[in-house]
Protein backbone atom coordinates (compact mmCIF):
# COMPACT_ATOMS: atom_id res chain seq x y z
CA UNK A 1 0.00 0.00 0.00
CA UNK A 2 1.44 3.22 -0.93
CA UNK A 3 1.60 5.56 1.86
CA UNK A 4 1.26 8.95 -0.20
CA UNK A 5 -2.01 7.57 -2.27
CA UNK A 6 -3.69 7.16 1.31
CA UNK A 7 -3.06 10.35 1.99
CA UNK A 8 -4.07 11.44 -0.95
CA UNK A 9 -7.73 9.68 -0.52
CA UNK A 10 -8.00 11.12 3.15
CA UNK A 11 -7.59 14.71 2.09
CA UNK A 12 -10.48 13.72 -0.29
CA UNK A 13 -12.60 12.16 1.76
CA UNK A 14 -11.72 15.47 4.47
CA UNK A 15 -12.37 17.90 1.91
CA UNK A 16 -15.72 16.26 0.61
CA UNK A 17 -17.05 16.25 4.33
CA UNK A 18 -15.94 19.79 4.48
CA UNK A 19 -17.78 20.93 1.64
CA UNK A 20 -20.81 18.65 3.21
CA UNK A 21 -20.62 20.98 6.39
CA UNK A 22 -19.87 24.02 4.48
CA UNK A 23 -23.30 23.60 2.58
CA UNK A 24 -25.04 22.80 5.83
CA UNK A 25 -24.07 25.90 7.76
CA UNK A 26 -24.95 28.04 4.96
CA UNK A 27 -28.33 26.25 5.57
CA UNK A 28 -29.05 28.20 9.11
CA UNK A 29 -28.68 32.29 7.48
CA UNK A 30 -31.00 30.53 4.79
CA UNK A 31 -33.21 29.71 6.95
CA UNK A 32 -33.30 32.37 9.61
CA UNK A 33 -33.56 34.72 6.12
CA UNK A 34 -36.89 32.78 5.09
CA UNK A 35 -38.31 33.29 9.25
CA UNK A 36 -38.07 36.73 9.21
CA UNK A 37 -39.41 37.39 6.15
CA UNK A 38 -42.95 34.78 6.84
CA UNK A 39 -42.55 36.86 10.48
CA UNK A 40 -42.36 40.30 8.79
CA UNK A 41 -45.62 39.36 5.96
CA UNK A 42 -47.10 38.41 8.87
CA UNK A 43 -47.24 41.45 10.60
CA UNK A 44 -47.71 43.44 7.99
CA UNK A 45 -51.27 41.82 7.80
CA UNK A 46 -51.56 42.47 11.52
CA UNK A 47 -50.36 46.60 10.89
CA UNK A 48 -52.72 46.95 7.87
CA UNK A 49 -55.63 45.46 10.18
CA UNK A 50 -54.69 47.76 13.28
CA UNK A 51 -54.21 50.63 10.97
CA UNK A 52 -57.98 49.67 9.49
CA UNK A 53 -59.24 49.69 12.90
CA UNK A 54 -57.46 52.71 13.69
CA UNK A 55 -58.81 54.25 11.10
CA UNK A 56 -62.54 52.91 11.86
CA UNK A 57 -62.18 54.62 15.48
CA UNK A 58 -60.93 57.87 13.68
CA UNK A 59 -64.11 58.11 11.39
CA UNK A 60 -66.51 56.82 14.45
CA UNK A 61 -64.85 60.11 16.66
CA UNK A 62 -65.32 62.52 13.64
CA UNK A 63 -68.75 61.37 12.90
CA UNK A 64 -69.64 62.13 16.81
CA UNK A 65 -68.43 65.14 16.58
CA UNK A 66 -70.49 65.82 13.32
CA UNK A 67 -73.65 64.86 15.28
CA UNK A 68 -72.17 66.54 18.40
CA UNK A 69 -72.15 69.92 15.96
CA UNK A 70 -75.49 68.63 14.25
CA UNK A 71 -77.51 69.04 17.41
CA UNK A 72 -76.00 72.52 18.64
CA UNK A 73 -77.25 74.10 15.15
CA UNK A 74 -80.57 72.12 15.65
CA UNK A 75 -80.54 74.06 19.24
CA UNK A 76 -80.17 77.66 17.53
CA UNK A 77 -82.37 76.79 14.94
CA UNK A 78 -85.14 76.17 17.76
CA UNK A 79 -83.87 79.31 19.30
CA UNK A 80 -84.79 81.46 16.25
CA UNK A 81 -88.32 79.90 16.07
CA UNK A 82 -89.19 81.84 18.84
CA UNK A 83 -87.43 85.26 17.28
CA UNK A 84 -89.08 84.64 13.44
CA UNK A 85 -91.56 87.47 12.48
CA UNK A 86 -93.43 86.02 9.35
CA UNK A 87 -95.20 82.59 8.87
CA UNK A 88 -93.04 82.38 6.22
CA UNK A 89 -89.91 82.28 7.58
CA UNK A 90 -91.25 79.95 10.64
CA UNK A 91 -91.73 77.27 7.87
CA UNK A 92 -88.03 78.22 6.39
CA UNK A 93 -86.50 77.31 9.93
CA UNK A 94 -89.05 73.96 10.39
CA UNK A 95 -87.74 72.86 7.11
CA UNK A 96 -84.07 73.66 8.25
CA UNK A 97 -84.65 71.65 11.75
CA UNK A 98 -86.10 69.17 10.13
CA UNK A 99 -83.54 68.36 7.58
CA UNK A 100 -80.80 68.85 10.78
CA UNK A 101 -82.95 66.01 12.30
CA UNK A 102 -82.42 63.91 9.64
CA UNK A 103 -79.15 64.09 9.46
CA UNK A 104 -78.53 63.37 12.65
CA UNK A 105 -80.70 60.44 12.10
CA UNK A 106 -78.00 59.51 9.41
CA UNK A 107 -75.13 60.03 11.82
CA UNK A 108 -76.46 57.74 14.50
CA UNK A 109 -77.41 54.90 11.73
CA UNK A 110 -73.79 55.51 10.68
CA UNK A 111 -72.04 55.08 13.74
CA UNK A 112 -73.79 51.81 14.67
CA UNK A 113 -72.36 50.30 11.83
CA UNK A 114 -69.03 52.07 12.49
CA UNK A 115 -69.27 50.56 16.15
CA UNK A 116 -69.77 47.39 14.95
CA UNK A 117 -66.98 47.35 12.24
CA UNK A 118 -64.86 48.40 14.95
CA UNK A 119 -65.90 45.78 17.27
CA UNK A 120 -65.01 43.01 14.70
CA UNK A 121 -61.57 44.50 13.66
CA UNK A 122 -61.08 44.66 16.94
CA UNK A 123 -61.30 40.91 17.77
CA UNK A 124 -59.56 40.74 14.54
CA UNK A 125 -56.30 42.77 15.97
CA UNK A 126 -56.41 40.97 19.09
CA UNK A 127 -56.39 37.41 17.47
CA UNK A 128 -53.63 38.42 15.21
CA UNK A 129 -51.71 40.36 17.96
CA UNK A 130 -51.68 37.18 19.72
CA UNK A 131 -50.69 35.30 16.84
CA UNK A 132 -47.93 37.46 15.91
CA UNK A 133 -46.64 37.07 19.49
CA UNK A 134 -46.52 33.27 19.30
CA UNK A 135 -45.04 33.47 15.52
CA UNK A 136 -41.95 35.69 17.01
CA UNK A 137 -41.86 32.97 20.20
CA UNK A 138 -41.61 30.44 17.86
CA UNK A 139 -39.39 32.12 15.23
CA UNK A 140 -36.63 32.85 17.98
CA UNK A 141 -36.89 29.35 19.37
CA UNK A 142 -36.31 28.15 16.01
CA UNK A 143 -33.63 30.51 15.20
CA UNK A 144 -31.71 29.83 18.57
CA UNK A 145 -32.00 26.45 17.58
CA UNK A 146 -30.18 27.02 13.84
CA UNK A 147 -27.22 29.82 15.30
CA UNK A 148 -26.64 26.74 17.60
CA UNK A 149 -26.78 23.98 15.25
CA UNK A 150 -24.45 26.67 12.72
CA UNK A 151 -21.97 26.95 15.83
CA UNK A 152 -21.57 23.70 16.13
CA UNK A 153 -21.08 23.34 12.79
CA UNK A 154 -18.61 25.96 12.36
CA UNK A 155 -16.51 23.90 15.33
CA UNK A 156 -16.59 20.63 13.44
CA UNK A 157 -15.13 22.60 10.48
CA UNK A 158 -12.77 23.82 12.62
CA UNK A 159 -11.43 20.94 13.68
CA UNK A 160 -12.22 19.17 10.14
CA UNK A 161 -9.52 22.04 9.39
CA UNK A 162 -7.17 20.85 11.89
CA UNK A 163 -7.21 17.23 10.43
CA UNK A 164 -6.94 18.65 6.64
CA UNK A 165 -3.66 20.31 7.55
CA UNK A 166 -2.16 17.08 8.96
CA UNK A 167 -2.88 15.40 6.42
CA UNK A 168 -1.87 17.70 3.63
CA UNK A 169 1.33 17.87 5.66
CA UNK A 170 2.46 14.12 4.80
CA UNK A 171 2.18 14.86 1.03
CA UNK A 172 4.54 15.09 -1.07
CA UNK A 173 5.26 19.00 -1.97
CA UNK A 174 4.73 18.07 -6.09
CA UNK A 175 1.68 15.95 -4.96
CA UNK A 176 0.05 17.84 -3.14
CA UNK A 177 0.48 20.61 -5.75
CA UNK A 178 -1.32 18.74 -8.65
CA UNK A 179 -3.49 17.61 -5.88
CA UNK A 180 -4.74 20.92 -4.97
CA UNK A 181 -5.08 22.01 -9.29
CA UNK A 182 -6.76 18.95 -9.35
CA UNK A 183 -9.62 20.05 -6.51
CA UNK A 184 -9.73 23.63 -8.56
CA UNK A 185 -10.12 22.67 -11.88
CA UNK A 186 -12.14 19.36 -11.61
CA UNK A 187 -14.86 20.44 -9.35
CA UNK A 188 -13.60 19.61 -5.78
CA UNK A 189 -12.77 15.89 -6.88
CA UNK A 190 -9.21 15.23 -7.24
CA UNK A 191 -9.06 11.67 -6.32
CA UNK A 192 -11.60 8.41 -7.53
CA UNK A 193 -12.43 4.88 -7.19
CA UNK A 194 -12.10 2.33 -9.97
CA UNK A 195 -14.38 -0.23 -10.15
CA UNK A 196 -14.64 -3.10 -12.59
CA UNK A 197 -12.73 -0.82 -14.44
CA UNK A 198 -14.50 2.26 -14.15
CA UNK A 199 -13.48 5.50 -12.98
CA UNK A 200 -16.43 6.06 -10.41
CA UNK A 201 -16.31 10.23 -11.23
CA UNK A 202 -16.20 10.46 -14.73
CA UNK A 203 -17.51 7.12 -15.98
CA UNK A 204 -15.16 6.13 -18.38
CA UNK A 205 -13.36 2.71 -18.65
CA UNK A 206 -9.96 2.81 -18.13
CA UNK A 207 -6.81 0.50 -20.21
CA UNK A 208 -7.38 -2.93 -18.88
CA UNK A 209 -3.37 -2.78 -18.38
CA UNK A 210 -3.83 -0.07 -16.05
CA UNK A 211 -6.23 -1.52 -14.08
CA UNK A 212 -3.90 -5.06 -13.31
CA UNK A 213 -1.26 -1.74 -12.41
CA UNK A 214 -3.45 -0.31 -10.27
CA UNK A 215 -4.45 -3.54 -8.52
CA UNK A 216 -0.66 -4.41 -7.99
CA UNK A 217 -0.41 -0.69 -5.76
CA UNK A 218 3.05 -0.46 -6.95
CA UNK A 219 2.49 3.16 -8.19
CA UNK A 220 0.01 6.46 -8.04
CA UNK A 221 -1.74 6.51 -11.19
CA UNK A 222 -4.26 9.17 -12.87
CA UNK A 223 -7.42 8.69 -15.04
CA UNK A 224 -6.32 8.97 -18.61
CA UNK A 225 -9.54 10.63 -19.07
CA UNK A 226 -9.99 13.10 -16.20
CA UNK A 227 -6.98 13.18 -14.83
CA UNK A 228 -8.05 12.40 -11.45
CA UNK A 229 -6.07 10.18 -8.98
CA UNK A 230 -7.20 6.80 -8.50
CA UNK A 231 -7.38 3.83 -6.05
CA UNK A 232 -8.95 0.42 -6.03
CA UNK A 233 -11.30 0.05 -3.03
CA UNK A 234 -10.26 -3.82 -2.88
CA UNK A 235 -6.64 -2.57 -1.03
CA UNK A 236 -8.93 -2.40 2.57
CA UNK A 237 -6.16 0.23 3.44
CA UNK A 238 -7.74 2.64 1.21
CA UNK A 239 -11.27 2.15 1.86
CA UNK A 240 -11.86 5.60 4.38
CA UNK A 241 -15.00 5.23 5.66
CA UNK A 242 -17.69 8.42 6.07
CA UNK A 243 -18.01 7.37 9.71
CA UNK A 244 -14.48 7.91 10.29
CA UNK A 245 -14.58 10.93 9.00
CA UNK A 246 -17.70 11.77 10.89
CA UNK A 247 -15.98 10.85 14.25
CA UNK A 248 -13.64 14.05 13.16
């Protein structure tokens, strides 16, 4: 078993369950991103039905006051039925009181409904007030669990990191720099499996005389096709298991 080639497939093995972690913590902003935004569309349902009711208690106040100032000209207008001179203009002032009187009669059908609108949006605010409250309970639960889960994370990358540079230490300077071009260029894989004669990343069958090479572990040997280093997972020595990386 070559010493250097195991290396080689534990830095691969490292770096794919650092890229696994890596896609996972950027999973908690995500997420806490996509909360706050269902939190804040939320409440602006529950502002635009306060601000409704608001609104509703604004009109029911100004139409109070209209019949407040309704019935204090309806009280002068009585007061200058007594000071009238002509039949004429006693009629003028009936007609004027009575038309007051009805639309004070207006004003009082108006704010019953208003009182009643008011009384539903009121309910209405209160039940979404509430819900709102429990939303934000639950949102920073939920988001105290994911900046937990993320620091965790974020220490198992840490020490994933740790690992990487002890291993990348007991490569060979010239291997580990076509190693590391490798990981750039061919999409974070540098290193595959070969089975029945099949590179396992880019599918292609590789020389038959190669393979028997390969099988012997006398040397480290690339794809012809993608480059990539490659190992037979029947040499037991090379088969690095995702639960010992996960014990990391």
């Amino acid at each position: 078993m070559l010493d250097q080639l195991k290396c080689l497939i534990e830095y691969q093995k490292i770096e794919d369950k650092k890229n696994q972690l890596i896609r996972s913590s950027e999973e908690a902003p995500r997420r806490i991103a996509e909360l706050e935004r269902e939190l804040e569309s939320f409440e602006g349902q529950y502002l635009s039905k306060k601000e409704e009711h608001d609104n509703a208690k604004k009109m029911h106040r100004s139409v109070e006051q209209q019949i407040e100032d309704l019935g204090a000209r309806m009280g002068r207008q009585k007061t200058r039925q007594g000071e009238v001179k002509t039949n004429k203009e006693y009629q003028a002032i009936l007609k004027e009181t009575d038309e007051t009187k009805k639309e004070i009669s207006r004003g009082e059908d108006s704010l019953l409904e208003l009182m009643d609108n008011i009384e539903r949006l009121g309910v209405e605010v209160a039940e979404l007030e509430k819900e709102l409250a429990e939303r934000r309970r639950k949102m920073e639960e939920e988001k105290a669990v994911l900046l937990q889960e993320s620091a965790e994370l974020q220490s198992r990358l840490d020490r994933l990191e740790v690992i990487r540079q002890l291993v990348r230490d007991r490569v060979n300077p010239d291997l580990l720099k076509k190693t590391d071009f490798l990981f750039f260029k061919q999409a974070g894989i540098a290193v595959s499996a070969v089975e029945n004669g099949v590179c396992k990343v880019c599918h292609m069958n590789i020389p038959p005389q190669k393979f028997i090479e390969l099988q012997r572990d006398e040397d480290i040997l690339q794809c012809p096709h993608c480059h990539r280093f490659l190992y037979w997972p029947g040499h037991e020595g090379y088969c690095v298991t995702e639960e010992e990386i996960d014990d990391i």
